[in-house]
N, C-alpha and C. Protein backbone atom coordinates (compact mmCIF):
# COMPACT_ATOMS: atom_id res chain seq x y z
N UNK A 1 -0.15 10.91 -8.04
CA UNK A 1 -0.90 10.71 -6.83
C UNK A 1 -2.26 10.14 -7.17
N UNK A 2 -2.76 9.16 -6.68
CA UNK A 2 -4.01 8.52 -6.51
C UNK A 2 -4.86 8.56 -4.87
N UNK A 3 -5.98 9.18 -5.25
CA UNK A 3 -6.62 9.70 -4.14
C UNK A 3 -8.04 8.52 -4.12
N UNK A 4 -8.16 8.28 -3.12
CA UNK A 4 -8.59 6.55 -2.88
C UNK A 4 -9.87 7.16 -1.67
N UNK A 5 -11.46 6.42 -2.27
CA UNK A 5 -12.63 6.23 -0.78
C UNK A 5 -12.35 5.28 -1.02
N UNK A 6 -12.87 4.34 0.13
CA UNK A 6 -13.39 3.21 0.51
C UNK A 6 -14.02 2.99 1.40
N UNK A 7 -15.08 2.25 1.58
CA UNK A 7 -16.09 2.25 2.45
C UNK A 7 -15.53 1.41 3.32
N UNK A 8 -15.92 1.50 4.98
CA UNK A 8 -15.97 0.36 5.74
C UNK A 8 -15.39 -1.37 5.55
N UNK A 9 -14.41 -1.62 5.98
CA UNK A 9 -14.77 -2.81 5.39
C UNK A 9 -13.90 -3.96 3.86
N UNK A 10 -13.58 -2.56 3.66
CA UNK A 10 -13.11 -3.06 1.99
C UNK A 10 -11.40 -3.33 1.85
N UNK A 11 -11.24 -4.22 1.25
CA UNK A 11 -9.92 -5.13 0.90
C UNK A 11 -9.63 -4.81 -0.35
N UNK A 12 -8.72 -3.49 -0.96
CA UNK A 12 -8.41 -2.97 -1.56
C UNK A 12 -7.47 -4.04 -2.63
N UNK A 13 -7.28 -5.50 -2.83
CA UNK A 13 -6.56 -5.92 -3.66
C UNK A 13 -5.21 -6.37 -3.42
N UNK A 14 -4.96 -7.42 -3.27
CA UNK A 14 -3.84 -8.12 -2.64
C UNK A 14 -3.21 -8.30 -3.91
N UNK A 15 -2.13 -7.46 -4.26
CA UNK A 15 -1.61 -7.13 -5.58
C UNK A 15 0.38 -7.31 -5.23
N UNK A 16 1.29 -7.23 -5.84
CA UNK A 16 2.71 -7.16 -5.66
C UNK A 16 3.21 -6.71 -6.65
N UNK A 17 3.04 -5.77 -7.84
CA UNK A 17 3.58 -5.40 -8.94
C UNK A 17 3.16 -3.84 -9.07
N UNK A 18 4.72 -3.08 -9.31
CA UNK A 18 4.04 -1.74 -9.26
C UNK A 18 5.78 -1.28 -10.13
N UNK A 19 5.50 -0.43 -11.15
CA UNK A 19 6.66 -0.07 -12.09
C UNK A 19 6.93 1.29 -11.26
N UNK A 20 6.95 1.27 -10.22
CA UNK A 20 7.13 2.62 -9.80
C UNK A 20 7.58 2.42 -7.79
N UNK A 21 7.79 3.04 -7.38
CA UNK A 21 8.03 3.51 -5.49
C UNK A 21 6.38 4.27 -5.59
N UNK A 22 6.36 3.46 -4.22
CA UNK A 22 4.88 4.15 -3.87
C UNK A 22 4.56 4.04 -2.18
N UNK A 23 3.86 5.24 -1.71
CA UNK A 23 4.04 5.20 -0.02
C UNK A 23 2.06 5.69 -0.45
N UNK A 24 1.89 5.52 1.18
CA UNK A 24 0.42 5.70 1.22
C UNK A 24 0.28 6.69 1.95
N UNK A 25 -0.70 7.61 2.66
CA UNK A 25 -1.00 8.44 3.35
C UNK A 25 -2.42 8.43 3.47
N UNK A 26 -3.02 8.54 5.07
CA UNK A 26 -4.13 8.30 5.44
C UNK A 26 -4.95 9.63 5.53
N UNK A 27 -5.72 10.04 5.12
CA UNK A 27 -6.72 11.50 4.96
C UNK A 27 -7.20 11.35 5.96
N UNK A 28 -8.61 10.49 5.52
CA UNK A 28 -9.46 10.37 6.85
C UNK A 28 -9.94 9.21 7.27
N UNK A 29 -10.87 8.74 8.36
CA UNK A 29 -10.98 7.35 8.84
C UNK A 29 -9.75 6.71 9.13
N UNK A 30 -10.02 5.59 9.32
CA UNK A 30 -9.25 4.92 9.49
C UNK A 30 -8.80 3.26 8.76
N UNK A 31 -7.68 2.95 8.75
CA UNK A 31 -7.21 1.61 7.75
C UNK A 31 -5.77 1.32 8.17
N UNK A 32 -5.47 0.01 7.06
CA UNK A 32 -4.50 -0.29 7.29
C UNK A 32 -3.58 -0.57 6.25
N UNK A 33 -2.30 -0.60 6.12
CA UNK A 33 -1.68 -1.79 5.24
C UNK A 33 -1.14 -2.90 5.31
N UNK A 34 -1.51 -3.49 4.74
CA UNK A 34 -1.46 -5.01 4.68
C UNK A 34 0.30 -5.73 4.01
N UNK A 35 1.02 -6.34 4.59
CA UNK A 35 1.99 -7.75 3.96
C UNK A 35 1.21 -9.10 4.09
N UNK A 36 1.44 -9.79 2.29
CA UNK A 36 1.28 -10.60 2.45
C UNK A 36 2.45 -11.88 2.23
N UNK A 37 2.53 -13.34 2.42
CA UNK A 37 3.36 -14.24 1.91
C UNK A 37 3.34 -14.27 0.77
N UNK A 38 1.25 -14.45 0.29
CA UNK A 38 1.09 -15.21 -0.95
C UNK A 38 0.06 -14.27 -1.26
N UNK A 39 -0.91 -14.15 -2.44
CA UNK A 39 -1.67 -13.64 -2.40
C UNK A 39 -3.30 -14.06 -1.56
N UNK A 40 -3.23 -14.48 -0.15
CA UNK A 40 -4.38 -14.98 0.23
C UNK A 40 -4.11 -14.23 1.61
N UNK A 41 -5.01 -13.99 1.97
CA UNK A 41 -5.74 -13.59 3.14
C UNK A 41 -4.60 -14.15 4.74
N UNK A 42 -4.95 -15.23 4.33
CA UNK A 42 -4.39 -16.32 5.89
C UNK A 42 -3.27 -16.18 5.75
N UNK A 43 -2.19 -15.82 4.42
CA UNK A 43 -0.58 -15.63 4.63
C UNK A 43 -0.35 -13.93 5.40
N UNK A 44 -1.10 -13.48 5.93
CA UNK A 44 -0.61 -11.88 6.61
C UNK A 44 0.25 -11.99 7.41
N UNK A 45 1.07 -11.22 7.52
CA UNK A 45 2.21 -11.19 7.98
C UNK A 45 2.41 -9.90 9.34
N UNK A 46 2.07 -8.80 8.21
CA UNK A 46 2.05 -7.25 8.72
C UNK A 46 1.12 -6.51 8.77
N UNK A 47 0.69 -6.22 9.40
CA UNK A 47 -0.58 -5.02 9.64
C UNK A 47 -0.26 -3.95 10.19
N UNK A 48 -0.59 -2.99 9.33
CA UNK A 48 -0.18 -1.26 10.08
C UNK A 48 -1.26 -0.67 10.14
N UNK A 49 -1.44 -0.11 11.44
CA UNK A 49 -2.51 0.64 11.21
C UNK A 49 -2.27 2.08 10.76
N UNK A 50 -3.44 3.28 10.28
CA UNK A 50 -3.27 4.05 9.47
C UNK A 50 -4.49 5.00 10.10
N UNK A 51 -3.87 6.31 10.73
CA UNK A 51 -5.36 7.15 11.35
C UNK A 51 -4.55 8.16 10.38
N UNK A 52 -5.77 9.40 10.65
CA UNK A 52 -5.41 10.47 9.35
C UNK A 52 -4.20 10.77 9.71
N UNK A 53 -3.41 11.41 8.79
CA UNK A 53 -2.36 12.09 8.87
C UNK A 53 -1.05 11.20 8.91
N UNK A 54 -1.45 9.66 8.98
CA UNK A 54 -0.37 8.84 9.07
C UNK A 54 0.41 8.56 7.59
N UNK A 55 1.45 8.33 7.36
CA UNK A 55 2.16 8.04 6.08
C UNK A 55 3.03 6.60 6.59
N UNK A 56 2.94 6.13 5.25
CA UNK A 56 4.09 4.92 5.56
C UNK A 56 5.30 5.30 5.81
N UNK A 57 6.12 4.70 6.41
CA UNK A 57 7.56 5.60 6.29
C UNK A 57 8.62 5.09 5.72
N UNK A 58 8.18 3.79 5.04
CA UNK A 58 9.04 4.13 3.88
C UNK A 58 8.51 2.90 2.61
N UNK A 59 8.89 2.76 1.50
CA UNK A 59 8.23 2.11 0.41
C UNK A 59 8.00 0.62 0.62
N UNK A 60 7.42 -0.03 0.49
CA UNK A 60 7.43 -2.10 0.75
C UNK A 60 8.20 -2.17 0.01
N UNK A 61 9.03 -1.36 -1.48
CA UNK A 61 9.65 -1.91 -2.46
C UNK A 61 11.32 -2.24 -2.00
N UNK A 62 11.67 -3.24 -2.37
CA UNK A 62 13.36 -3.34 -2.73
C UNK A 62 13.81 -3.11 -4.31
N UNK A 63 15.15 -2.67 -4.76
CA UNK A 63 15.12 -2.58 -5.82
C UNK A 63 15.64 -3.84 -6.55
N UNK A 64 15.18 -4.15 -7.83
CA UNK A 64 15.73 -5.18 -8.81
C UNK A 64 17.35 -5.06 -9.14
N UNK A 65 18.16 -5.83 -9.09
CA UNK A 65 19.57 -5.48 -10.02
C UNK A 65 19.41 -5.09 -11.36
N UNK A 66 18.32 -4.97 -11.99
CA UNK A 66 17.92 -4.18 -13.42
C UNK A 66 17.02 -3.07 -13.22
N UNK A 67 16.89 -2.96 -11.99
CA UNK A 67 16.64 -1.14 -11.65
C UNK A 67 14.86 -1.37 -11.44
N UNK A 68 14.32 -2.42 -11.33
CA UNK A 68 12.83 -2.58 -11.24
C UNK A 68 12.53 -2.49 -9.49
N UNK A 69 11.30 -2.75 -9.10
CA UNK A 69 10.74 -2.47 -8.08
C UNK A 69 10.43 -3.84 -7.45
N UNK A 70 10.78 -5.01 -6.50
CA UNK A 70 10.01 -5.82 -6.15
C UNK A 70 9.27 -5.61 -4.27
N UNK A 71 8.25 -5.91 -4.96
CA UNK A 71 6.98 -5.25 -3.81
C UNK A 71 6.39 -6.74 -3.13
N UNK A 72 6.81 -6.88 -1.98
CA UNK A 72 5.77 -7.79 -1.19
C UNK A 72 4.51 -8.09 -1.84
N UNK A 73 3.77 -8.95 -1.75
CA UNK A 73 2.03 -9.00 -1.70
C UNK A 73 1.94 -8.64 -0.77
N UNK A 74 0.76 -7.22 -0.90
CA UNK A 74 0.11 -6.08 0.06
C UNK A 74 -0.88 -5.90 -0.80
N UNK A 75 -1.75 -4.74 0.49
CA UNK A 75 -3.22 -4.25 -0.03
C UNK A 75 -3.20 -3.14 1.31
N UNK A 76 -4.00 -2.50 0.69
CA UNK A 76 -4.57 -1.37 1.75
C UNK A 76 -6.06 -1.80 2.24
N UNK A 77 -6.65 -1.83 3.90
CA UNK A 77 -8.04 -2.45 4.07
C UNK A 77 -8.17 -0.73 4.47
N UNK A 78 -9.29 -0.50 4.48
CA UNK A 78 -10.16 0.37 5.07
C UNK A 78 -11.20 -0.14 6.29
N UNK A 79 -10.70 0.10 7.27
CA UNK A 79 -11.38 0.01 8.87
C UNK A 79 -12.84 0.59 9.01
N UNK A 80 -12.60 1.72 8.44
CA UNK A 80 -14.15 3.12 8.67
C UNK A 80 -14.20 2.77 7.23
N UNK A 81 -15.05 4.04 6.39
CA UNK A 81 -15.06 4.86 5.58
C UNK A 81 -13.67 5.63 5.68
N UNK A 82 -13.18 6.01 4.65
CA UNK A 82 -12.16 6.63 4.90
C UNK A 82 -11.83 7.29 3.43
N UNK A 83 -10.65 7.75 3.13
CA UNK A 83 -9.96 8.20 1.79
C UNK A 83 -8.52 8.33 2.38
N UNK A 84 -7.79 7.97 1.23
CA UNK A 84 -5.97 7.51 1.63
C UNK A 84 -5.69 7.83 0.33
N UNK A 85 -4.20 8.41 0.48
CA UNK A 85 -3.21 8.57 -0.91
C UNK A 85 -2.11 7.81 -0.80
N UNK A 86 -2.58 7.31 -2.14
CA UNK A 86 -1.02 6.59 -2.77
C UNK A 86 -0.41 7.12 -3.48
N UNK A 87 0.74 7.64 -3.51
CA UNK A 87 2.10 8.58 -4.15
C UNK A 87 2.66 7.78 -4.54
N UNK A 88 2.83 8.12 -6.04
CA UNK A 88 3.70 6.93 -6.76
C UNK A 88 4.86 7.89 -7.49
N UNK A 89 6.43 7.45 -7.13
CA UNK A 89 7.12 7.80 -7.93
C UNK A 89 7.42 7.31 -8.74
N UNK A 90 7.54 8.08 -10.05
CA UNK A 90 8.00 7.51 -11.24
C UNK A 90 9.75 7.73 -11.55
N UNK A 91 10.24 7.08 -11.61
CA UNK A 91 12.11 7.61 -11.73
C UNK A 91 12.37 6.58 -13.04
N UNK A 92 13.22 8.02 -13.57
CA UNK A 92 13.51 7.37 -15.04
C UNK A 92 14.60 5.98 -14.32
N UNK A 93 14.66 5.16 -15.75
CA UNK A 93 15.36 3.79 -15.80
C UNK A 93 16.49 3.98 -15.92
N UNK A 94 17.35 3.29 -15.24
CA UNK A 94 18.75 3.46 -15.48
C UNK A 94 19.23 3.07 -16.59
């Protein structure tokens, strides 16, 4: 588990690679998560919004035919101030 502030405002990293399943959960404030096409801004696709207590409901990942994770380009923004968890499972390799 990774326990995440961010101030107002902030664009947490438009990233697509993660060796693991991972869902988010919103503490406090408020935010969102982000799909992207590409890694830029203007390709958004999806926006969720995220008030406390909200969880994703289920992973951006599909699985690889060699058992890997492929993840959209996403990011988490922060709306307020806020703090959010990202839960990452780790599952052994097939």
């Amino acid at each position: 588990m990774n326990l995440w502030y961010a101030p107002a405002g902030t664009d947490c990293a438009i990233h697509n690679r993660h060796d693991f399943i991972e869902v988010h959960t919103q503490i406090t404030g408020t935010g969102r998560m982000q799909k992207f096409h590409a890694p830029d801004h203007a390709s958004l696709y999806q926006d969720i919004p995220m008030a406390p207590g909200y969880t994703t409901p289920q992973p951006f990942c599909r699985t690889n035919p060699d058992g890997g994770y492929l993840y959209p380009w996403h990011q988490y923004r922060a709306d307020t101030d806020c703090v959010w968890l990202a839960v990452e499972y780790h599952l052994p390799a097939r």
